[in-house]
C-alpha atoms as a PDB file:
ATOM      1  CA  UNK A   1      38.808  28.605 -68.502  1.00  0.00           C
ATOM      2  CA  UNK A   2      35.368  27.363 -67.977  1.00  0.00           C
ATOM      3  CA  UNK A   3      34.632  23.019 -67.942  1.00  0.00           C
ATOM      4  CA  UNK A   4      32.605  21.292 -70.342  1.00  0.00           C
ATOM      5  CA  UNK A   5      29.509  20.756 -68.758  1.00  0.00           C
ATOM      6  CA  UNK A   6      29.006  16.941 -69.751  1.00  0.00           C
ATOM      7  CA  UNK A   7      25.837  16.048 -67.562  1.00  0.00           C
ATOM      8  CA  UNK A   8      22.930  16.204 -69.900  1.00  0.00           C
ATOM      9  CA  UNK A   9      25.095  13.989 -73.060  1.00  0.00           C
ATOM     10  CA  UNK A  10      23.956  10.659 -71.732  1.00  0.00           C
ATOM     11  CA  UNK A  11      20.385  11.999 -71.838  1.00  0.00           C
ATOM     12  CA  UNK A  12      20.745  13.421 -74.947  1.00  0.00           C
ATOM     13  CA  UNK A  13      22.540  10.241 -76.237  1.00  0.00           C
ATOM     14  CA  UNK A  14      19.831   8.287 -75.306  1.00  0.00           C
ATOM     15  CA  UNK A  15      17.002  10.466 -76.849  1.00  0.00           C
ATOM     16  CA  UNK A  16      18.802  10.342 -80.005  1.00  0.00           C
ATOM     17  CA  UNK A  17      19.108   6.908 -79.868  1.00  0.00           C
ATOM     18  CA  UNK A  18      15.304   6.271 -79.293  1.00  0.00           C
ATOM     19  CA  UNK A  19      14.331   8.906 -81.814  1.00  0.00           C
ATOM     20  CA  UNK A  20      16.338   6.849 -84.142  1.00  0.00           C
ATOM     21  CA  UNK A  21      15.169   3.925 -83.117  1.00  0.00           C
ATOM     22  CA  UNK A  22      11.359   5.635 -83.515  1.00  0.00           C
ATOM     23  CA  UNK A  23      11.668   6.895 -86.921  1.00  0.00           C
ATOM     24  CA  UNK A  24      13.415   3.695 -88.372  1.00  0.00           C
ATOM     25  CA  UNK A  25      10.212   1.810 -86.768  1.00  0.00           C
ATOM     26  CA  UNK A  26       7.987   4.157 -88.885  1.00  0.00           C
ATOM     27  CA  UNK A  27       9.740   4.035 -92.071  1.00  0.00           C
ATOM     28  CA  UNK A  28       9.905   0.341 -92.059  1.00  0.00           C
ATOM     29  CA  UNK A  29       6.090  -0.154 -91.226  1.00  0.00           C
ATOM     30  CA  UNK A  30       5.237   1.495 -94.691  1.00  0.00           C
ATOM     31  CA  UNK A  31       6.281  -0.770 -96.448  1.00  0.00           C
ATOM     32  CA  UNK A  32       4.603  -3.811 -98.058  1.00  0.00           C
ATOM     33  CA  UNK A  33       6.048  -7.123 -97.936  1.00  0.00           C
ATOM     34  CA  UNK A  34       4.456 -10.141 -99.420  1.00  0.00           C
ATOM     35  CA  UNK A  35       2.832 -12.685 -96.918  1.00  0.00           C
ATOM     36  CA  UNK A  36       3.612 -15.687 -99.045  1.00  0.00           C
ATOM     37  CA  UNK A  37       6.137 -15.315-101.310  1.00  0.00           C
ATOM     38  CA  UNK A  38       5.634 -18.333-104.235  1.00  0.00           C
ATOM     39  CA  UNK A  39       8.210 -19.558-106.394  1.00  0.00           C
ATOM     40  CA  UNK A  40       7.833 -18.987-110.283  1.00  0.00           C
ATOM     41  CA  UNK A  41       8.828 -21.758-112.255  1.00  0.00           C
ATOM     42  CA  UNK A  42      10.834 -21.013-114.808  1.00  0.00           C
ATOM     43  CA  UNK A  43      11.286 -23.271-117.951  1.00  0.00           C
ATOM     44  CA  UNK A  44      15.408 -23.733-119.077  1.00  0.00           C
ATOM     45  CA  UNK A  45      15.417 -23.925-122.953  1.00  0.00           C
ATOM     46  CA  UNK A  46      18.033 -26.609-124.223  1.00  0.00           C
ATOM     47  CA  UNK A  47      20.496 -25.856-126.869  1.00  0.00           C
ATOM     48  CA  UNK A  48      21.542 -28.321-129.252  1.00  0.00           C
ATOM     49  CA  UNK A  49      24.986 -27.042-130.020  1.00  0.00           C
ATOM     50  CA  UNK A  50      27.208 -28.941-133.349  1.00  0.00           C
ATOM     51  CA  UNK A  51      29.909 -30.388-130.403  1.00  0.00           C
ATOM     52  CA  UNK A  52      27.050 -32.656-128.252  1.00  0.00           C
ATOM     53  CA  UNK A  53      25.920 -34.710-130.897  1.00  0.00           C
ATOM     54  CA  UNK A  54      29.414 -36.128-132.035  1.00  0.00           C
ATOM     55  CA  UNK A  55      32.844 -37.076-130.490  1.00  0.00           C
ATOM     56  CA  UNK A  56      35.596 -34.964-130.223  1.00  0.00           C
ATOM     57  CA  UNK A  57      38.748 -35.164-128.563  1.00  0.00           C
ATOM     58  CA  UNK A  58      41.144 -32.704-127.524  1.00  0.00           C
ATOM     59  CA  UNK A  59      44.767 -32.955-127.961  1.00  0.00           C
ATOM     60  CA  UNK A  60      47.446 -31.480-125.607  1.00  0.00           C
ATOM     61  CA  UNK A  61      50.540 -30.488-127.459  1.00  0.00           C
ATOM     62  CA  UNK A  62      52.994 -32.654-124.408  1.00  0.00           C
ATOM     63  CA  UNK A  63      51.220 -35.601-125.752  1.00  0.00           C
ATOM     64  CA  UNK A  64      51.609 -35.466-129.336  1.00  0.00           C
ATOM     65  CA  UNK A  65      54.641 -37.793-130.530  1.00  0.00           C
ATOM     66  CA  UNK A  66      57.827 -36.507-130.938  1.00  0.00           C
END
């Protein structure tokens, strides 16, 4: 039974790995990514809802009397 010949994996390892490394380099340097990203600013709408503009209390039914 013939042995695995195992001497070329590290280079082949390696060139994979640099390859890799090679092509992920060249995807990423197609892309366009803003310089200076500025901040929009955005303007929050208030609600007027019934429950702000008068009192209300909330009762718990433990504190009710017996």
């Amino acid at each position: 039974m013939p042995q695995l010949d195992t001497s070329t994996w590290l280079t082949m390892i390696l060139s994979m790995f640099l390859v890799l490394f090679i092509i992920f380099q060249l995807k990423v340097s197609k892309h366009n990514f803003y310089h200076n990203p500025e901040l929009v600013p955005t303007k929050t709408l208030k609600q007027n809802t019934p429950w702000e503009s008068k009192w209300t209390k909330i009762y718990l039914p433990l504190s009710l009397p017996l």
